[in-house]
PDB file of N, CA and C in Angstrom:
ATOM      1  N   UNK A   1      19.755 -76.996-151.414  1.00  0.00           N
ATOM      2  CA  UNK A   1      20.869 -76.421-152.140  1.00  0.00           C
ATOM      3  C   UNK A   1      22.193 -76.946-151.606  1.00  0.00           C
ATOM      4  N   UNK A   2      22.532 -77.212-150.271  1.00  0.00           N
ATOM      5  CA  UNK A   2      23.622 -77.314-149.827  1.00  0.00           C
ATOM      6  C   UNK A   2      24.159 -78.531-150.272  1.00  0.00           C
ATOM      7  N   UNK A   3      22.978 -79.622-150.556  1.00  0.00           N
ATOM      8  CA  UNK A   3      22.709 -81.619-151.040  1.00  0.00           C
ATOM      9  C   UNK A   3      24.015 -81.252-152.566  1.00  0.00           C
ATOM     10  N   UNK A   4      23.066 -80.659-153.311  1.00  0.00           N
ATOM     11  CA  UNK A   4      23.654 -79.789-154.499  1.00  0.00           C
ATOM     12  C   UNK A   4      25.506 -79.686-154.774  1.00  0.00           C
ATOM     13  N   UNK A   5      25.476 -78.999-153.974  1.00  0.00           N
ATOM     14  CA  UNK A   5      27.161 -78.290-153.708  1.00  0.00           C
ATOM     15  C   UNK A   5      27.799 -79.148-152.895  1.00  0.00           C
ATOM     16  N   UNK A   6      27.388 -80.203-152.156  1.00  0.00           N
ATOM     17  CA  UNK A   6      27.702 -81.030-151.369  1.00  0.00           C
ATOM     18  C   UNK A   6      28.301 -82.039-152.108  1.00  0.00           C
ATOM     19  N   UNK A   7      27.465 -82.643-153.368  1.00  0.00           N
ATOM     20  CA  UNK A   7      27.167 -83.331-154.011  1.00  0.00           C
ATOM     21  C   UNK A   7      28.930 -82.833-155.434  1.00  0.00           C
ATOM     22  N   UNK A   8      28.875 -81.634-155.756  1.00  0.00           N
ATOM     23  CA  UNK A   8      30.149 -81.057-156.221  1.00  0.00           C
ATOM     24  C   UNK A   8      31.677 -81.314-156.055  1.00  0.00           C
ATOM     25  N   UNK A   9      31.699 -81.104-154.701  1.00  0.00           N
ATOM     26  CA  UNK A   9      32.820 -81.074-153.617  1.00  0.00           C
ATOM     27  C   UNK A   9      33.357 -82.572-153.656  1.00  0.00           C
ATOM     28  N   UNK A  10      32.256 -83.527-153.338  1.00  0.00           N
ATOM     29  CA  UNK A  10      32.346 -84.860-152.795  1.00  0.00           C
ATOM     30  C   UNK A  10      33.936 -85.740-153.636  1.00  0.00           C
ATOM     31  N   UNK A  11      33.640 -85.536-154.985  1.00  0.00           N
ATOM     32  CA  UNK A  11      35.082 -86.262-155.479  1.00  0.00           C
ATOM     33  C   UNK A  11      36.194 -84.878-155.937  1.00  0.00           C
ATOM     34  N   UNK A  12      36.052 -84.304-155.234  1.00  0.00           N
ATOM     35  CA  UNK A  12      37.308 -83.479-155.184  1.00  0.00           C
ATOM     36  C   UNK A  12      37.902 -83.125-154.218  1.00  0.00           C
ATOM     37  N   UNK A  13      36.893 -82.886-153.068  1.00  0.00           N
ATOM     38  CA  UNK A  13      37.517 -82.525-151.902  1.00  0.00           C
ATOM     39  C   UNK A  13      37.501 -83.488-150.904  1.00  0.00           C
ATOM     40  N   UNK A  14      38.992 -83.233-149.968  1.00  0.00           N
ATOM     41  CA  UNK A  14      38.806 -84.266-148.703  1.00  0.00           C
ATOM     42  C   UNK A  14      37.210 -84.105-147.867  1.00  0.00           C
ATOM     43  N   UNK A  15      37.159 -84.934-146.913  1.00  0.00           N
ATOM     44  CA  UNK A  15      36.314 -84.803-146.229  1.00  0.00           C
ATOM     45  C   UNK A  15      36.649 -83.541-145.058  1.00  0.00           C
ATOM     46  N   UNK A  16      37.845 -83.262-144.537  1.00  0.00           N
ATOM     47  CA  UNK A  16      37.832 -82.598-143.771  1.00  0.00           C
ATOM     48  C   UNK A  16      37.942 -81.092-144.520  1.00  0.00           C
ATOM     49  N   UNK A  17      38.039 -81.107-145.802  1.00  0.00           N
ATOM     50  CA  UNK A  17      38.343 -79.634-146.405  1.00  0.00           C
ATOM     51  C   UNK A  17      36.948 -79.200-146.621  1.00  0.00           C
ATOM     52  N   UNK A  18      35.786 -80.307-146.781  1.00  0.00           N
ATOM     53  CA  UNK A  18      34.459 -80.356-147.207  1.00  0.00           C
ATOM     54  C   UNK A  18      33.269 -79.270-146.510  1.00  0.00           C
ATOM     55  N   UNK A  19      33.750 -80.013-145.225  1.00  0.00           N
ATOM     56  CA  UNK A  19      33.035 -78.854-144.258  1.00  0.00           C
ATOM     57  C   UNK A  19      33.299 -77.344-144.466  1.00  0.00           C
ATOM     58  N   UNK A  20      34.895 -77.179-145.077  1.00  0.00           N
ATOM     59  CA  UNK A  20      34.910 -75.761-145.013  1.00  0.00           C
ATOM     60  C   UNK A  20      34.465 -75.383-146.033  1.00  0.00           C
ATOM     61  N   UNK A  21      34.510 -75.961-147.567  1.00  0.00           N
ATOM     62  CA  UNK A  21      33.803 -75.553-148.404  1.00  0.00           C
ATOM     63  C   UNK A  21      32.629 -75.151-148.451  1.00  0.00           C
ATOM     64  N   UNK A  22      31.532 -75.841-147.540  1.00  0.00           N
ATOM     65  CA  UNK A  22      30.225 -75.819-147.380  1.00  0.00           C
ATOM     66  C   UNK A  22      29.886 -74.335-146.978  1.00  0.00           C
ATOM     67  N   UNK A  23      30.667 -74.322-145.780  1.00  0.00           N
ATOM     68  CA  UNK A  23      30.823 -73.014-144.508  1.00  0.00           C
ATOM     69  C   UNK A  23      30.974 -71.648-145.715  1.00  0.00           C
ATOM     70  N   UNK A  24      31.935 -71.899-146.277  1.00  0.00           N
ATOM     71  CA  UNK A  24      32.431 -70.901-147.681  1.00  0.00           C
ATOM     72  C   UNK A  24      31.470 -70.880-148.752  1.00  0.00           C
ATOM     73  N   UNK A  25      30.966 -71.277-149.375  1.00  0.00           N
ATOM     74  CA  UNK A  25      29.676 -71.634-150.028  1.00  0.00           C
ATOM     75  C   UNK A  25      29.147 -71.095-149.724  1.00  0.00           C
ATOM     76  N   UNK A  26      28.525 -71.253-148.463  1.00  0.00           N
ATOM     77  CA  UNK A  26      26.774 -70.151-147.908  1.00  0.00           C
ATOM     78  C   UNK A  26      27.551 -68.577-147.227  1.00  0.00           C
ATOM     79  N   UNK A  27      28.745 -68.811-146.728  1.00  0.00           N
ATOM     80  CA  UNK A  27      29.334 -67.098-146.832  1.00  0.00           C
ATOM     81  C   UNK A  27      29.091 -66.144-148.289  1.00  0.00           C
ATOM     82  N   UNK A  28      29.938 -66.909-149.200  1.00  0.00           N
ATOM     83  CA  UNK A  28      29.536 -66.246-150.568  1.00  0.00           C
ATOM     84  C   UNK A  28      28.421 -65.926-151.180  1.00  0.00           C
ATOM     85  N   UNK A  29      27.343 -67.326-150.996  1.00  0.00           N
ATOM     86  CA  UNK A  29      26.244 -66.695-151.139  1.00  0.00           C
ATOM     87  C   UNK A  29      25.181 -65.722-150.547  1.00  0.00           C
ATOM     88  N   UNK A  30      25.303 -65.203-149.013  1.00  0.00           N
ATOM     89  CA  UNK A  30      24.843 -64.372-148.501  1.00  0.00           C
ATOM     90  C   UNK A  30      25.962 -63.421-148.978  1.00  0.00           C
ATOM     91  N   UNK A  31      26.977 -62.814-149.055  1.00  0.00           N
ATOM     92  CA  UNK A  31      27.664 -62.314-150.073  1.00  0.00           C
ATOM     93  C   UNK A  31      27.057 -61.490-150.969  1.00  0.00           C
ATOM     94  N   UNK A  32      26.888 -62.408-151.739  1.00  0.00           N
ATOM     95  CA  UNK A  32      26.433 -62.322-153.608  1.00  0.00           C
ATOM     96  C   UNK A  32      24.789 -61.597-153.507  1.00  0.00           C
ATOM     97  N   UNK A  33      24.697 -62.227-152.511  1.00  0.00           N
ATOM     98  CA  UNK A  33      22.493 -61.005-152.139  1.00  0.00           C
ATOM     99  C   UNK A  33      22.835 -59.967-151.148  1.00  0.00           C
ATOM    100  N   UNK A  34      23.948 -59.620-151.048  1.00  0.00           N
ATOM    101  CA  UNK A  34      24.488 -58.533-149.963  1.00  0.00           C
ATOM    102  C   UNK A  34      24.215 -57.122-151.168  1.00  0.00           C
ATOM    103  N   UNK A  35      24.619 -57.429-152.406  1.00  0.00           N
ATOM    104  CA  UNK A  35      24.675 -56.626-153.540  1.00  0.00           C
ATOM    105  C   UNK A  35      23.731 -55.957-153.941  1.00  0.00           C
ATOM    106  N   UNK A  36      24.379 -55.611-155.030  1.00  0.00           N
ATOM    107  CA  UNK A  36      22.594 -55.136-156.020  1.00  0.00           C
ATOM    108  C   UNK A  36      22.007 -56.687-156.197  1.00  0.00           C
ATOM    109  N   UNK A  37      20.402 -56.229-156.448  1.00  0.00           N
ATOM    110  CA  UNK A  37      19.877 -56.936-157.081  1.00  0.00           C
ATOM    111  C   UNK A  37      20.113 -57.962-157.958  1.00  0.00           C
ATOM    112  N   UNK A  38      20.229 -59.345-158.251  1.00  0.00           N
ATOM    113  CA  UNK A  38      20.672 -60.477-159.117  1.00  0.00           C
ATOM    114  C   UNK A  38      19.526 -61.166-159.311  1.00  0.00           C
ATOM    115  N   UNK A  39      19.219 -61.727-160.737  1.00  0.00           N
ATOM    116  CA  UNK A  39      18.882 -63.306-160.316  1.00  0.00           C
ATOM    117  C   UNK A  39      19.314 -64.627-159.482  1.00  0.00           C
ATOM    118  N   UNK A  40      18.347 -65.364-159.066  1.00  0.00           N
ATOM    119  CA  UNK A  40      18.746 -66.039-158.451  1.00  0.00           C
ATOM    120  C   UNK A  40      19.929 -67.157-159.209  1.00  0.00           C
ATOM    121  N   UNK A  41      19.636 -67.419-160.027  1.00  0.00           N
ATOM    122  CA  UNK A  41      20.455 -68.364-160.952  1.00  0.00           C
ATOM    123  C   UNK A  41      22.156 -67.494-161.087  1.00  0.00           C
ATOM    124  N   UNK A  42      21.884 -66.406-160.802  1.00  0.00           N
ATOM    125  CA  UNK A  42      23.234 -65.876-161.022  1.00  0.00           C
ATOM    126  C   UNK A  42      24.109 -65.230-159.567  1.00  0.00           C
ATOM    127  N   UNK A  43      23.122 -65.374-158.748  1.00  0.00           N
ATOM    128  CA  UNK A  43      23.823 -65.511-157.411  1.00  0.00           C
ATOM    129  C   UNK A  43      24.242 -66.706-156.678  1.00  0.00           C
ATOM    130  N   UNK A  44      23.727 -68.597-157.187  1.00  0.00           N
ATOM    131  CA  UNK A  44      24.133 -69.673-157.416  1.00  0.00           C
ATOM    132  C   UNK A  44      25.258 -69.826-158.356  1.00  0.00           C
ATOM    133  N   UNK A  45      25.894 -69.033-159.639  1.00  0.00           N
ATOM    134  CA  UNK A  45      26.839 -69.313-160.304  1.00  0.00           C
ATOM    135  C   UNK A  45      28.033 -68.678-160.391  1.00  0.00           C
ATOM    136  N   UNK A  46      27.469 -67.452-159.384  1.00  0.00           N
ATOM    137  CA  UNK A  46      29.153 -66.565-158.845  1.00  0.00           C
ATOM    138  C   UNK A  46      29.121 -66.932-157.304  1.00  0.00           C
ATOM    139  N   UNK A  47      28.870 -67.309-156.578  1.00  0.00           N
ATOM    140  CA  UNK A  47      29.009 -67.751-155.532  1.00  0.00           C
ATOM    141  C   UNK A  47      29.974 -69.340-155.429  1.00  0.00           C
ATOM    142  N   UNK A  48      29.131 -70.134-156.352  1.00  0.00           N
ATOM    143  CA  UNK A  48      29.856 -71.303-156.377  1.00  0.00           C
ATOM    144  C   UNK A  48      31.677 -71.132-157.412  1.00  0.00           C
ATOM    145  N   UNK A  49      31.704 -70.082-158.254  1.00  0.00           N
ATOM    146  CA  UNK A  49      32.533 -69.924-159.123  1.00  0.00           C
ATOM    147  C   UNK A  49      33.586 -69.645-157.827  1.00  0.00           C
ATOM    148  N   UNK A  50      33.307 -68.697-157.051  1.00  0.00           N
ATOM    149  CA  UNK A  50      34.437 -67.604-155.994  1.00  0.00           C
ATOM    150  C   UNK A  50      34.415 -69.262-155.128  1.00  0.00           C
ATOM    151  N   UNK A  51      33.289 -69.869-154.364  1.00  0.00           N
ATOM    152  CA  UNK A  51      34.000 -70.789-153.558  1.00  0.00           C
ATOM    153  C   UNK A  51      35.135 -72.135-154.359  1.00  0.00           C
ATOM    154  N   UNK A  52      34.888 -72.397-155.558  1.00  0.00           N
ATOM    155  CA  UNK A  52      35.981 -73.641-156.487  1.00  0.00           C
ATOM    156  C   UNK A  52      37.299 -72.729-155.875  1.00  0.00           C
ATOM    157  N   UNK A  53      37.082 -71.690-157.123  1.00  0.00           N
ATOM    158  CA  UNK A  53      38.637 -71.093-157.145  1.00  0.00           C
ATOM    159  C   UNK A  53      38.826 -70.763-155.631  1.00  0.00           C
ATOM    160  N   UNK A  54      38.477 -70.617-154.722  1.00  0.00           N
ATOM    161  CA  UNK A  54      39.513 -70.334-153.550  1.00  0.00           C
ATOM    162  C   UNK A  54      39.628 -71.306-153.317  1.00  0.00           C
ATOM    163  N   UNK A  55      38.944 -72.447-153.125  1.00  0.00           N
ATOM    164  CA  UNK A  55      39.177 -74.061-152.905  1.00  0.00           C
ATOM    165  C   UNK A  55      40.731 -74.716-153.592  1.00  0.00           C
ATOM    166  N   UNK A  56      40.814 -73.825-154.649  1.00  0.00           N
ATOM    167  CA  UNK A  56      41.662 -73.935-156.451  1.00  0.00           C
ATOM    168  C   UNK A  56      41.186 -75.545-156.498  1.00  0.00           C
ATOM    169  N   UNK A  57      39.776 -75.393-156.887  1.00  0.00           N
ATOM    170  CA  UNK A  57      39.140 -76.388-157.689  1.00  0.00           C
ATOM    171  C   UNK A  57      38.684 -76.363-158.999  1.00  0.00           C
ATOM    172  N   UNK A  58      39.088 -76.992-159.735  1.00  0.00           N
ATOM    173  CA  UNK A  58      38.371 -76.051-161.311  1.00  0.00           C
ATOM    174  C   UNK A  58      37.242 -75.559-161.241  1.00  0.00           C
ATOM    175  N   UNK A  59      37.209 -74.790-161.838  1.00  0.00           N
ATOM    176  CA  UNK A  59      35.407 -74.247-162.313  1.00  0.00           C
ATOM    177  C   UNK A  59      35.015 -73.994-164.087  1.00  0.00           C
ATOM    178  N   UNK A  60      34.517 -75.179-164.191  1.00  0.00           N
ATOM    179  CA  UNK A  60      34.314 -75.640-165.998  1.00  0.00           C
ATOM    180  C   UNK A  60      33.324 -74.358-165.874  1.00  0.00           C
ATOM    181  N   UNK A  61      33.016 -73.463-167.023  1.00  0.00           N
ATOM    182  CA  UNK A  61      32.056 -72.622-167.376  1.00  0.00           C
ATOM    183  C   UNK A  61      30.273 -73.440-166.820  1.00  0.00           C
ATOM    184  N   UNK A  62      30.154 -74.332-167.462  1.00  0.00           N
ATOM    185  CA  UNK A  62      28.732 -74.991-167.310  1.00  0.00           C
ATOM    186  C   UNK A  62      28.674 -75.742-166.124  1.00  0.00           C
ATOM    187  N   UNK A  63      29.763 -75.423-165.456  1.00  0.00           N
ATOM    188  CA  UNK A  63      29.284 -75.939-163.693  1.00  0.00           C
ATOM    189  C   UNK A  63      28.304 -75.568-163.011  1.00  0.00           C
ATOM    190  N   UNK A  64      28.460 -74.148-162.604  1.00  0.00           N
ATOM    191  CA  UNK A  64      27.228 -73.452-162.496  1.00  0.00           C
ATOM    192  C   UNK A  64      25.720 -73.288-162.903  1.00  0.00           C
ATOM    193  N   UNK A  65      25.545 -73.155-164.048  1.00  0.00           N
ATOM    194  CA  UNK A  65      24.550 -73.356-164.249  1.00  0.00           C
ATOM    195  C   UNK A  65      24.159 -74.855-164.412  1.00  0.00           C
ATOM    196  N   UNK A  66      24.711 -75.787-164.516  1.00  0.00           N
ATOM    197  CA  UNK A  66      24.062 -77.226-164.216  1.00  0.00           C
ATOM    198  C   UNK A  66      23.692 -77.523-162.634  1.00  0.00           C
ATOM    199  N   UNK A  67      24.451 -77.179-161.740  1.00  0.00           N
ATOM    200  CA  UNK A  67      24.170 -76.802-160.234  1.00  0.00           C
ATOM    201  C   UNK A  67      22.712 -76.097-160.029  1.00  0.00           C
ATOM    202  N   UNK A  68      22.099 -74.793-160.478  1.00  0.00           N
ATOM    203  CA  UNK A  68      21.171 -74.379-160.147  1.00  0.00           C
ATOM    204  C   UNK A  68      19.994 -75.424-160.625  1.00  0.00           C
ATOM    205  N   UNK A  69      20.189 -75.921-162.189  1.00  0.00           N
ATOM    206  CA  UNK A  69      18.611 -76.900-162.508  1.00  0.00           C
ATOM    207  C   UNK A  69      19.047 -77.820-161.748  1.00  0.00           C
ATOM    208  N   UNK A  70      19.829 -78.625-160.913  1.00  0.00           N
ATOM    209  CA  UNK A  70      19.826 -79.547-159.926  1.00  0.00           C
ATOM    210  C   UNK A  70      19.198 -78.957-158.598  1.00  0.00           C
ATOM    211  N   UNK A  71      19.357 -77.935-158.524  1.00  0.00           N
ATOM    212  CA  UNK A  71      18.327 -77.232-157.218  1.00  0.00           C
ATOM    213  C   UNK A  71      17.057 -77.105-157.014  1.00  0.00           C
ATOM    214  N   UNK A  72      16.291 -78.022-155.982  1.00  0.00           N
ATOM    215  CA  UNK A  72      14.757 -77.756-156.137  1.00  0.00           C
ATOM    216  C   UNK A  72      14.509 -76.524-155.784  1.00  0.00           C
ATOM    217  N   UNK A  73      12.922 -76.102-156.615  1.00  0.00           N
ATOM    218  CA  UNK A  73      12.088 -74.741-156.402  1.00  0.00           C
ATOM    219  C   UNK A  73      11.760 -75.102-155.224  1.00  0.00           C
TER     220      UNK A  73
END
């Protein structure tokens, strides 16, 4: 997953902002399963939504869910 979001970041963000995105990324998503109950597909598409915008990276609607079918089972 991280290859994934890694893979996101890469032409938008510096390299040194990258690492923190990553770091921010897996905060949110332990986060997002801190909650009620979710699918998984929808704890991958508000997690990554909250890390763009604090990044203030866009977040196109179909980002997200193109991110999770790039994620292996």
């Amino acid at each position: 997953m991280n290859e994934v979001i890694r893979q996101v970041g890469r032409n938008r963000l510096s390299a040194e902002v990258a690492s923190e995105f990553m770091r921010t990324g897996n905060q949110c998503r332990i986060d997002e399963r801190l909650g009620e109950c979710k699918p998984c597909h929808q704890v991958v598409v508000h997690s990554l939504e909250r890390t763009m915008r604090r990044f203030g990276v866009e977040y196109p609607e179909s980002e997200g869910p193109a991110v999770y079918e790039e994620i292996p089972t």
